[in-house]
Protein backbone atom coordinates (compact mmCIF):
# COMPACT_ATOMS: atom_id res chain seq x y z
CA UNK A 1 134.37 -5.48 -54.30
CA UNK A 2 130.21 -6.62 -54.12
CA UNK A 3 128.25 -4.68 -56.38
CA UNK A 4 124.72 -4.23 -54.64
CA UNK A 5 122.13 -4.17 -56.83
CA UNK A 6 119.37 -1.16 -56.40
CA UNK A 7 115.93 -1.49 -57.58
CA UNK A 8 114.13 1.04 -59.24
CA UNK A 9 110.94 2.02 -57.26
CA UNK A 10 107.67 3.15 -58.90
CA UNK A 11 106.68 6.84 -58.68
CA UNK A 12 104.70 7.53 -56.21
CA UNK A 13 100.96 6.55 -56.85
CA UNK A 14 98.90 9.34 -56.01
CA UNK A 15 95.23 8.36 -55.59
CA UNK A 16 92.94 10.03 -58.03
CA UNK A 17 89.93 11.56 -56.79
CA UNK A 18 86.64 11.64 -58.45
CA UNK A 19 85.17 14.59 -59.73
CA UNK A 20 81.37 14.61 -60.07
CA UNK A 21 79.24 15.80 -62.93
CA UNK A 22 76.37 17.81 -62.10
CA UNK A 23 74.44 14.90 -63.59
CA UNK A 24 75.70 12.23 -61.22
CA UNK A 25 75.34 14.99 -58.28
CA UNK A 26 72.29 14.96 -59.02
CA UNK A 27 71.54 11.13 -58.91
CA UNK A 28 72.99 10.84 -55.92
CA UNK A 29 71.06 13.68 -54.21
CA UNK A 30 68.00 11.89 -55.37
CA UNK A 31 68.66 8.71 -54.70
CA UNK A 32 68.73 9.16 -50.98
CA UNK A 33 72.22 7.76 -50.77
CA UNK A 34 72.66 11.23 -48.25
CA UNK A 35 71.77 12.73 -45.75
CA UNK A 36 69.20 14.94 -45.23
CA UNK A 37 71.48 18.11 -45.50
CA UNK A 38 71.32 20.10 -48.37
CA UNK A 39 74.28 20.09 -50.53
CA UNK A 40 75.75 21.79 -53.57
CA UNK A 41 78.51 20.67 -56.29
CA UNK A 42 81.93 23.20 -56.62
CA UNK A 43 84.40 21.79 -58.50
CA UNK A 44 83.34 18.57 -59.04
CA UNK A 45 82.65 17.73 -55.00
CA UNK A 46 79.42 17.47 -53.32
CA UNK A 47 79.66 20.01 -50.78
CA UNK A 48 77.28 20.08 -47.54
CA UNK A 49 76.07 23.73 -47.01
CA UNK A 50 76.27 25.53 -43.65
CA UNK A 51 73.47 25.43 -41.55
CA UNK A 52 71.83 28.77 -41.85
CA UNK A 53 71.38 31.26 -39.04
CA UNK A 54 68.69 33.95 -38.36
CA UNK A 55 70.75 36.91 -39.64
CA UNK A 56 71.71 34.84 -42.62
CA UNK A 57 68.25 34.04 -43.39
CA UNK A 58 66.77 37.95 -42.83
CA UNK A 59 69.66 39.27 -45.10
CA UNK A 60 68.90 37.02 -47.78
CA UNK A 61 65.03 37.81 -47.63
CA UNK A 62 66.04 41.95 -47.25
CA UNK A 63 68.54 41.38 -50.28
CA UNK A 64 65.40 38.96 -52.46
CA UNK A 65 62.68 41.13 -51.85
CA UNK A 66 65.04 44.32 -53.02
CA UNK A 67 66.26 42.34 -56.29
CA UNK A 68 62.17 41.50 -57.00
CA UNK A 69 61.27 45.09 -56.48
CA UNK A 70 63.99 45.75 -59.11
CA UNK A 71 63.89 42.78 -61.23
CA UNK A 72 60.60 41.51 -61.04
CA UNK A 73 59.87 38.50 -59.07
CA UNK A 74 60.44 36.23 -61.74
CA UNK A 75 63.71 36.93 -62.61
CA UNK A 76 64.94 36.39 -59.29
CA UNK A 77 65.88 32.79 -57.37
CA UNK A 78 67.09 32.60 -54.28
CA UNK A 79 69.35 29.31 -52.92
CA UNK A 80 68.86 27.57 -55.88
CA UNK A 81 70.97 25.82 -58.42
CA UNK A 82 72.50 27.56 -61.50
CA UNK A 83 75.10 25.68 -64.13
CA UNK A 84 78.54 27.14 -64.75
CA UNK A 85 79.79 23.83 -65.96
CA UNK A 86 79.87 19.96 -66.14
CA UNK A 87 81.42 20.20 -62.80
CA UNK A 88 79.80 22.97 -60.76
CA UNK A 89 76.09 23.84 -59.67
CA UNK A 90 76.34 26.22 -56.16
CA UNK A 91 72.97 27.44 -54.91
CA UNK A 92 73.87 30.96 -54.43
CA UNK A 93 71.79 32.94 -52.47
CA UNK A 94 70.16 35.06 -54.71
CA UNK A 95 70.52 35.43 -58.38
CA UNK A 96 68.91 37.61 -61.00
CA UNK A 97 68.78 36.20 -64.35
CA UNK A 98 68.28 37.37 -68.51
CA UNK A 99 65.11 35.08 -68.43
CA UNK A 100 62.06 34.50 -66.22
CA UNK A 101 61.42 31.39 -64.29
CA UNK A 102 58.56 29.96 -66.77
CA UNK A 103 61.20 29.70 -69.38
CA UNK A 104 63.77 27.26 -67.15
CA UNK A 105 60.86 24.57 -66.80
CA UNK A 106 61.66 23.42 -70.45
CA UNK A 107 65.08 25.03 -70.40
CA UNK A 108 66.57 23.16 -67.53
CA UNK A 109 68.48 24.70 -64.68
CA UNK A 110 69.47 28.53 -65.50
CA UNK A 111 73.34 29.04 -67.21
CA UNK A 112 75.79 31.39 -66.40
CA UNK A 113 75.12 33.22 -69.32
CA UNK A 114 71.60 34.52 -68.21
CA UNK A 115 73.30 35.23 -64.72
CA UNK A 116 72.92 39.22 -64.63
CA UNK A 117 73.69 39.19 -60.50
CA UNK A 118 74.38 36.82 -58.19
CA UNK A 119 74.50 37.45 -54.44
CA UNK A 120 76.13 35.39 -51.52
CA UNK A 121 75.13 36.20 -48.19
CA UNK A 122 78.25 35.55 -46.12
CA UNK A 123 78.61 35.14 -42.03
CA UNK A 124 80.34 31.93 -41.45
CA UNK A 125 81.65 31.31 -44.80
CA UNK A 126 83.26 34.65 -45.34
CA UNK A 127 87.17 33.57 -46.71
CA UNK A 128 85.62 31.02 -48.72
CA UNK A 129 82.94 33.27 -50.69
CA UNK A 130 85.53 35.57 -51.15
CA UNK A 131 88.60 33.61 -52.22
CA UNK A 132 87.49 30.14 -53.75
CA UNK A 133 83.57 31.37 -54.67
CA UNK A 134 84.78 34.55 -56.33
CA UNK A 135 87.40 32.35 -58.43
CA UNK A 136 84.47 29.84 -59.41
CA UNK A 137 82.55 32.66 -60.63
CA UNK A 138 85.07 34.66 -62.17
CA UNK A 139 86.51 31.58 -63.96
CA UNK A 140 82.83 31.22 -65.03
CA UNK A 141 81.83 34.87 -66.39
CA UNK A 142 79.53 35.70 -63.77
CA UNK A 143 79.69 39.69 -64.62
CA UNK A 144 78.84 41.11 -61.37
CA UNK A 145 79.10 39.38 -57.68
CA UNK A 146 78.21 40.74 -54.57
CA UNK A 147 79.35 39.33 -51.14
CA UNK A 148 77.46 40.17 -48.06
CA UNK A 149 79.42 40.97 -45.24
CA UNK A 150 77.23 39.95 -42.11
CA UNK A 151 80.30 40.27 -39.81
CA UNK A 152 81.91 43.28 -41.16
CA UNK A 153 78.71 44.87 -41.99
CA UNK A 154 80.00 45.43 -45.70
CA UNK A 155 79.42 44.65 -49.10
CA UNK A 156 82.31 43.75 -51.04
CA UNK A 157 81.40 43.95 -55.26
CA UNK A 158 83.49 41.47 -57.91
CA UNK A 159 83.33 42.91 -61.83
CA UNK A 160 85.52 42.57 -64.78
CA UNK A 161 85.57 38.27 -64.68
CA UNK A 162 88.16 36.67 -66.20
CA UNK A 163 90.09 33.09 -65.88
CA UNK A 164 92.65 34.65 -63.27
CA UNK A 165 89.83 36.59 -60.94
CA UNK A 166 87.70 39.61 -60.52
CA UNK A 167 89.90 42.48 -62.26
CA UNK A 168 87.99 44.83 -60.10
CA UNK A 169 86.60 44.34 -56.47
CA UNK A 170 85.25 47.15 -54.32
CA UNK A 171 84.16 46.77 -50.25
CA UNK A 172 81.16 49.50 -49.22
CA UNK A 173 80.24 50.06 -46.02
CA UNK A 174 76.68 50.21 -44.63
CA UNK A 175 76.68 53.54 -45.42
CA UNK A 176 77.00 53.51 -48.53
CA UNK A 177 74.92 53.11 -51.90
CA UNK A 178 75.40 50.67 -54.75
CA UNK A 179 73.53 50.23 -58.20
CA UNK A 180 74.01 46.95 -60.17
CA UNK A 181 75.48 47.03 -63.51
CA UNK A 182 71.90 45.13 -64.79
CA UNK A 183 69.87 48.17 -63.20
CA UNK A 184 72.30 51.46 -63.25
CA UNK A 185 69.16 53.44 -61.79
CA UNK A 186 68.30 51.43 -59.22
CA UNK A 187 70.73 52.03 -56.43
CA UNK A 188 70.52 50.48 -52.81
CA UNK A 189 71.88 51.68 -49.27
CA UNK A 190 73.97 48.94 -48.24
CA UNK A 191 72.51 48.65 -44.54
CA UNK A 192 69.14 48.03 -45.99
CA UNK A 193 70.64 44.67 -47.52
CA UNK A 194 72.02 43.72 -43.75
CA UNK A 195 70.09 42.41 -40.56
C-alpha cells in the first residue's frame, strides 16, 4: 500500500482593505489626486456623492432656510462636513448644531456631540440614507435624523440612537406636521420641506 502524502494549504488570504482616516481623506481631497467630484468619507471609504438634481437642490434650500428661521443662520450648515469619528466625515445636507459657525474656525470641523439635527435630503439615494446612513448615525449618537422622502413625498424621523439603530423611527406624510426635539415649538408641515 503507497501512502500519499497531503500538504497542508494556507488559509485563505483575504486581502485587507484600507480604511481611511478623516485626516488622510482629507490629504487626498486636497492634493488633487481626484477628480473633480465631490466626495465624502463613511466608514473609512472615500465615497463620490450623487450628482444633485433640481428637486434635490430646492428641498434642501426649503428645508435650510426653515432650520435658519428656527435656528438662526449660524447654527445651521448645509452639505458640509461634520466628525463622528476617525473614520467617518458625511456632508449631510443640513445640520443644526449646539454652537455657531464663528466658534468651528478655531474648533475645527463640528462633532457629533453639538449635532442637535441633521437632515438628508433623499431621491436617488433613498435605501442607503435609510439603512446604512441611519446606522452611521445611530452608531454615532446623532439624537434626531430626518430623511427626506423626495419620491414618496414623506419624511421618515430616526430618535432614540444607540449602537444597534434608531429605537424609534416614524414616516409622515406631506400632510402632516413635525417639531424637532431641539425646537418642541417650532413645528413644520412636511410638504413645505418638499419641492
Amino acid at each position: 500500500m503507497t501512502t500519499i502524502a497531503t500538504a497542508v494549504l494556507p488559509a485563505q488570504a483575504v486581502p485587507r482593505r484600507k480604511l481611511w482616516t478623516r485626516e488622510e481623506a482629507r490629504f487626498i481631497q486636497n492634493s488633487g489626486l481626484l477628480d473633480d467630484g465631490q466626495y465624502e468619507l463613511v466608514e473609512g471609504e472615500l465615497l463620490q456623492k450623487m450628482p444633485k438634481n433640481e428637486p434635490h437642490v430646492f428641498s434642501t434650500a426649503l428645508t435650510r432656510s426653515w432650520a435658519e428661521g428656527v435656528f438662526g443662520g449660524l447654527f445651521v450648515r448645509s452639505q458640509d462636513p461634520i466628525a463622528l469619528d476617525e473614520h467617518n466625515e458625511p456632508e449631510p445636507d443640513v445640520v443644526v448644531l449646539s454652537k455657531g459657525m464663528r466658534e468651528y474656525l478655531t474648533l475645527g470641523t463640528p462633532p457629533v456631540e453639538d449635532v442637535r439635527l441633521l437632515v438628508e435630503v433623499s431621491d436617488s439615494t433613498l435605501e442607503y440614507d435609510l439603512t446604512r446612513k441611519a446606522a452611521l448615525y445611530a452608531r454615532a449618537g446623532v439624537v434626531e435624523y430626518w430623511v427626506l422622502d423626495l419620491p414618496n413625498r414623506r419624511l421618515h424621523v430616526h430618535l432614540d440612537p444607540s449602537e444597534a439603530g434608531y429605537g424609534r423611527v416614524i414616516t409622515l406624510a406631506e400632510s402632516q406636521t413635525i417639531a424637532p426635539l431641539a425646537n418642541p415649538d417650532a413645528s413644520v408641515l412636511v410638504s413645505t420641506l418638499l419641492p
